[in-house]
N, C-alpha and C. Protein backbone atom coordinates (compact mmCIF):
# COMPACT_ATOMS: atom_id res chain seq x y z
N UNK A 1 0.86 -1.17 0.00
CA UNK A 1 0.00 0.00 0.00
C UNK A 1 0.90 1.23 0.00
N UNK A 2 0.59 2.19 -0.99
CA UNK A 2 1.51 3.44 -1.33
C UNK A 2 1.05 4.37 0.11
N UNK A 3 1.24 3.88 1.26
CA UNK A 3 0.80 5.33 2.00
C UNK A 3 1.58 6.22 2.34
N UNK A 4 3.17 5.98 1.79
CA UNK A 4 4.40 7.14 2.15
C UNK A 4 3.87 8.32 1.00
N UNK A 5 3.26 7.75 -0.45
CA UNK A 5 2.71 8.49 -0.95
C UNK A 5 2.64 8.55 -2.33
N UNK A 6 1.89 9.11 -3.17
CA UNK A 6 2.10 8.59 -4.57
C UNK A 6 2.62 9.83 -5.94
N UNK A 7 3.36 9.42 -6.69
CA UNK A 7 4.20 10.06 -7.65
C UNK A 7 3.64 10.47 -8.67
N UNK A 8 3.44 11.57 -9.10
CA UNK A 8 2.41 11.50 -10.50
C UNK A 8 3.30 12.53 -11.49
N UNK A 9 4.00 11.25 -12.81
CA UNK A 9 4.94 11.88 -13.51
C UNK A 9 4.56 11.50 -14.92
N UNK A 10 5.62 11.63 -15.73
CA UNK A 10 5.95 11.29 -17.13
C UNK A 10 5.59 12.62 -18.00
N UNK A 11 5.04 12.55 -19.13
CA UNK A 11 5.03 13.74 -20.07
C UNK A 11 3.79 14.10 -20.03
N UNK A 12 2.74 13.97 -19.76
CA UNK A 12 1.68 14.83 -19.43
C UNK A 12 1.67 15.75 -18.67
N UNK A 13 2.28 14.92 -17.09
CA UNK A 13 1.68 15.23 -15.81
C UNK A 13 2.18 17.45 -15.70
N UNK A 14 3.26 17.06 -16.30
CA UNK A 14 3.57 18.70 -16.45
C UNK A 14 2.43 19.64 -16.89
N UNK A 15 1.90 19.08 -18.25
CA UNK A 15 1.22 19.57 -19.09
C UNK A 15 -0.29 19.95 -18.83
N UNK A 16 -0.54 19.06 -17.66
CA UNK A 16 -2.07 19.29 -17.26
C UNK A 16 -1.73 19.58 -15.67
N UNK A 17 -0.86 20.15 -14.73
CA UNK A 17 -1.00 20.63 -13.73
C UNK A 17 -1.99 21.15 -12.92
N UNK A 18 -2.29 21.81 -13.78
CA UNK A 18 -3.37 22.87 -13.10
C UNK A 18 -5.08 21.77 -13.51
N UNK A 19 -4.98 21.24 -14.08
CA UNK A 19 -6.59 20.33 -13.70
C UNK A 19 -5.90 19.28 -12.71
N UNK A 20 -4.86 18.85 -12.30
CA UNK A 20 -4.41 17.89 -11.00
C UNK A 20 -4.48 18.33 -9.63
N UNK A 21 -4.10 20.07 -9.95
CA UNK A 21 -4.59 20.79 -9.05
C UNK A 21 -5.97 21.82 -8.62
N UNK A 22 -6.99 21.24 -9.60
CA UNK A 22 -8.19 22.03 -9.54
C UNK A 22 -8.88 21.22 -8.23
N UNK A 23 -8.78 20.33 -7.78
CA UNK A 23 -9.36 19.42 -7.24
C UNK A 23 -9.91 18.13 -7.33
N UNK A 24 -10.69 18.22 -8.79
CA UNK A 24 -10.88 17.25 -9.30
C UNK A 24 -10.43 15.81 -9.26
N UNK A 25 -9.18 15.94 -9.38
CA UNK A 25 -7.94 14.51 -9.48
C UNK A 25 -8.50 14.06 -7.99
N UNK A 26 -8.16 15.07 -6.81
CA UNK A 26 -7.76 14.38 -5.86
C UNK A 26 -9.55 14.27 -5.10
N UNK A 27 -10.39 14.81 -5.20
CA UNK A 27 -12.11 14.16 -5.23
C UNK A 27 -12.28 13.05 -5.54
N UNK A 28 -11.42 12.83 -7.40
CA UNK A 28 -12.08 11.31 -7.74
C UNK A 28 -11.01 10.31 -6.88
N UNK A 29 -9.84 10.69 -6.13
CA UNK A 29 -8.69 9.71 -5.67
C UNK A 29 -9.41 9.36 -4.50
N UNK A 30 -9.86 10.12 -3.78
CA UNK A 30 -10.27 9.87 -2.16
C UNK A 30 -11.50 9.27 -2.58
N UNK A 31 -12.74 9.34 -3.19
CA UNK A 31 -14.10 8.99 -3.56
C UNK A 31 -14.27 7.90 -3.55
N UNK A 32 -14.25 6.88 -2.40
CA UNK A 32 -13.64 5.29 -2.73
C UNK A 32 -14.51 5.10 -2.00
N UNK A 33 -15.65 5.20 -1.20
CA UNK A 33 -16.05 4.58 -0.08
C UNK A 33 -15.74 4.79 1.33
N UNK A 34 -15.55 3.16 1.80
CA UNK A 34 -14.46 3.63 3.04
C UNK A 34 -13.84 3.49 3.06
N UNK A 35 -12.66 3.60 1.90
CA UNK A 35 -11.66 4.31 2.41
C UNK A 35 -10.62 5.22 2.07
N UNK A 36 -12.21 5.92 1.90
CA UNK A 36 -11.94 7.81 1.86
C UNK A 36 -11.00 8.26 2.79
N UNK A 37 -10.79 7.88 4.30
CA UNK A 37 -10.38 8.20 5.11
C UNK A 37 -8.73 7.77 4.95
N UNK A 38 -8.60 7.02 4.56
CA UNK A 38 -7.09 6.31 4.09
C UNK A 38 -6.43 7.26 3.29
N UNK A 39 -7.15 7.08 1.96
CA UNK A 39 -6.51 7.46 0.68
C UNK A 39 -6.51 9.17 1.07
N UNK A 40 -7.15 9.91 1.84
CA UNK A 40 -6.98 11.70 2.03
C UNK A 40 -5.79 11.69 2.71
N UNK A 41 -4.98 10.20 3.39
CA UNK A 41 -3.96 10.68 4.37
C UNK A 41 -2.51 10.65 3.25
N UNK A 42 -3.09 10.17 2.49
CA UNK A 42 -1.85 9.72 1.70
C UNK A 42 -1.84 10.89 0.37
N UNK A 43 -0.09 11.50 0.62
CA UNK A 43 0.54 12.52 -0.06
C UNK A 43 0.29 12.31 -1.66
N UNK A 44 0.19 13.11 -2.28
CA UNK A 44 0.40 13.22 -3.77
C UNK A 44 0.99 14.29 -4.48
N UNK A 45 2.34 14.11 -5.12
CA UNK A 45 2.80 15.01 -5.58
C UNK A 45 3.44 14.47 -7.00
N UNK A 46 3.22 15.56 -7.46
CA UNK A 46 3.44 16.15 -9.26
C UNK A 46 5.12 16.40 -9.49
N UNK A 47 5.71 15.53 -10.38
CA UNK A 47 6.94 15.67 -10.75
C UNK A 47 6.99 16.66 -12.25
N UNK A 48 7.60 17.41 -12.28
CA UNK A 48 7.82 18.45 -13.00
C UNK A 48 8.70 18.31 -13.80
N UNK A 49 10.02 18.13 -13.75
CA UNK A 49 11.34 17.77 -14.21
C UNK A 49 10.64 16.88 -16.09
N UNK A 50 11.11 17.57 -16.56
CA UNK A 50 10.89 16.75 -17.80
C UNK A 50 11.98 15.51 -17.93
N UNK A 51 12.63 15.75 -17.32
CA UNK A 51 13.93 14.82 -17.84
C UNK A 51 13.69 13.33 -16.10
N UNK A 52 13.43 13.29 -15.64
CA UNK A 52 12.93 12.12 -14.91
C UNK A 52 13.03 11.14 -15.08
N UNK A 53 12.33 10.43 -16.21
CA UNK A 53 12.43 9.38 -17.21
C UNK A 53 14.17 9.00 -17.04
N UNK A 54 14.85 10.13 -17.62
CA UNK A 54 15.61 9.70 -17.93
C UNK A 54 16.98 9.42 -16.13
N UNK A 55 16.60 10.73 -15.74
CA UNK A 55 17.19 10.59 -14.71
C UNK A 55 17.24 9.43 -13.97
N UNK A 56 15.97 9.02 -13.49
CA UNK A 56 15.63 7.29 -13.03
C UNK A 56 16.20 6.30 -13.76
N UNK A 57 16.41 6.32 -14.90
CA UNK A 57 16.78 5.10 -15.88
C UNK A 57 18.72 5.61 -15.48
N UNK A 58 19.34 6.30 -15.54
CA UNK A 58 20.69 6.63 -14.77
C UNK A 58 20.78 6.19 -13.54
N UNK A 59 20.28 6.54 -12.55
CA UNK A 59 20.15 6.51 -10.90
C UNK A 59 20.45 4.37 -10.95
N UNK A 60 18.97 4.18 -12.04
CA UNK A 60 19.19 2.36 -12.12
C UNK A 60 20.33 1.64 -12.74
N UNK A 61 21.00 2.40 -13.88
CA UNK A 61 22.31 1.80 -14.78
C UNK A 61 23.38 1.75 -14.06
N UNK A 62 23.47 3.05 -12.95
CA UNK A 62 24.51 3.29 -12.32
C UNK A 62 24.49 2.25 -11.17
N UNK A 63 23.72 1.54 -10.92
CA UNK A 63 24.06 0.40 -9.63
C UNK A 63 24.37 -0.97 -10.21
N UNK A 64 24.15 -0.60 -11.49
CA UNK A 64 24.44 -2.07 -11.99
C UNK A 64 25.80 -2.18 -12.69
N UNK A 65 26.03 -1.22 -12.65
CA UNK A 65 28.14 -1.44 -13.06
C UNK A 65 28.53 -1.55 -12.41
């Protein structure tokens, strides 16, 4: 269970910011029933960095040499 918190990236997530942050996103995320109360405790944040992708795919090559 993601409750340290969940990542919301790749090549959109830049691009539509501002409807992730209208509310919307995070209404339909918590809207579960019970457990609305869970999913509101748990963080969500927006990666920006266009280059990510690639950074992560480095961070992983580099432990394997």
């Amino acid at each position: 269970m993601a409750t340290g918190g969940i990542y919301v990236g790749g090549g959109i997530a830049p691009k539509i910011v501002n409807k992730l942050l209208d509310g919307a996103f995070l209404n339909a995320f918590v809207d579960k029933g019970r457990f609305r109360n869970l999913l509101s405790e748990i963080p969500i944040k927006v990666i920006l960095n266009p280059d990510i992708g690639l950074l992560g795919a480095a961070s992983v090559a580099s432990r394997l040499v």
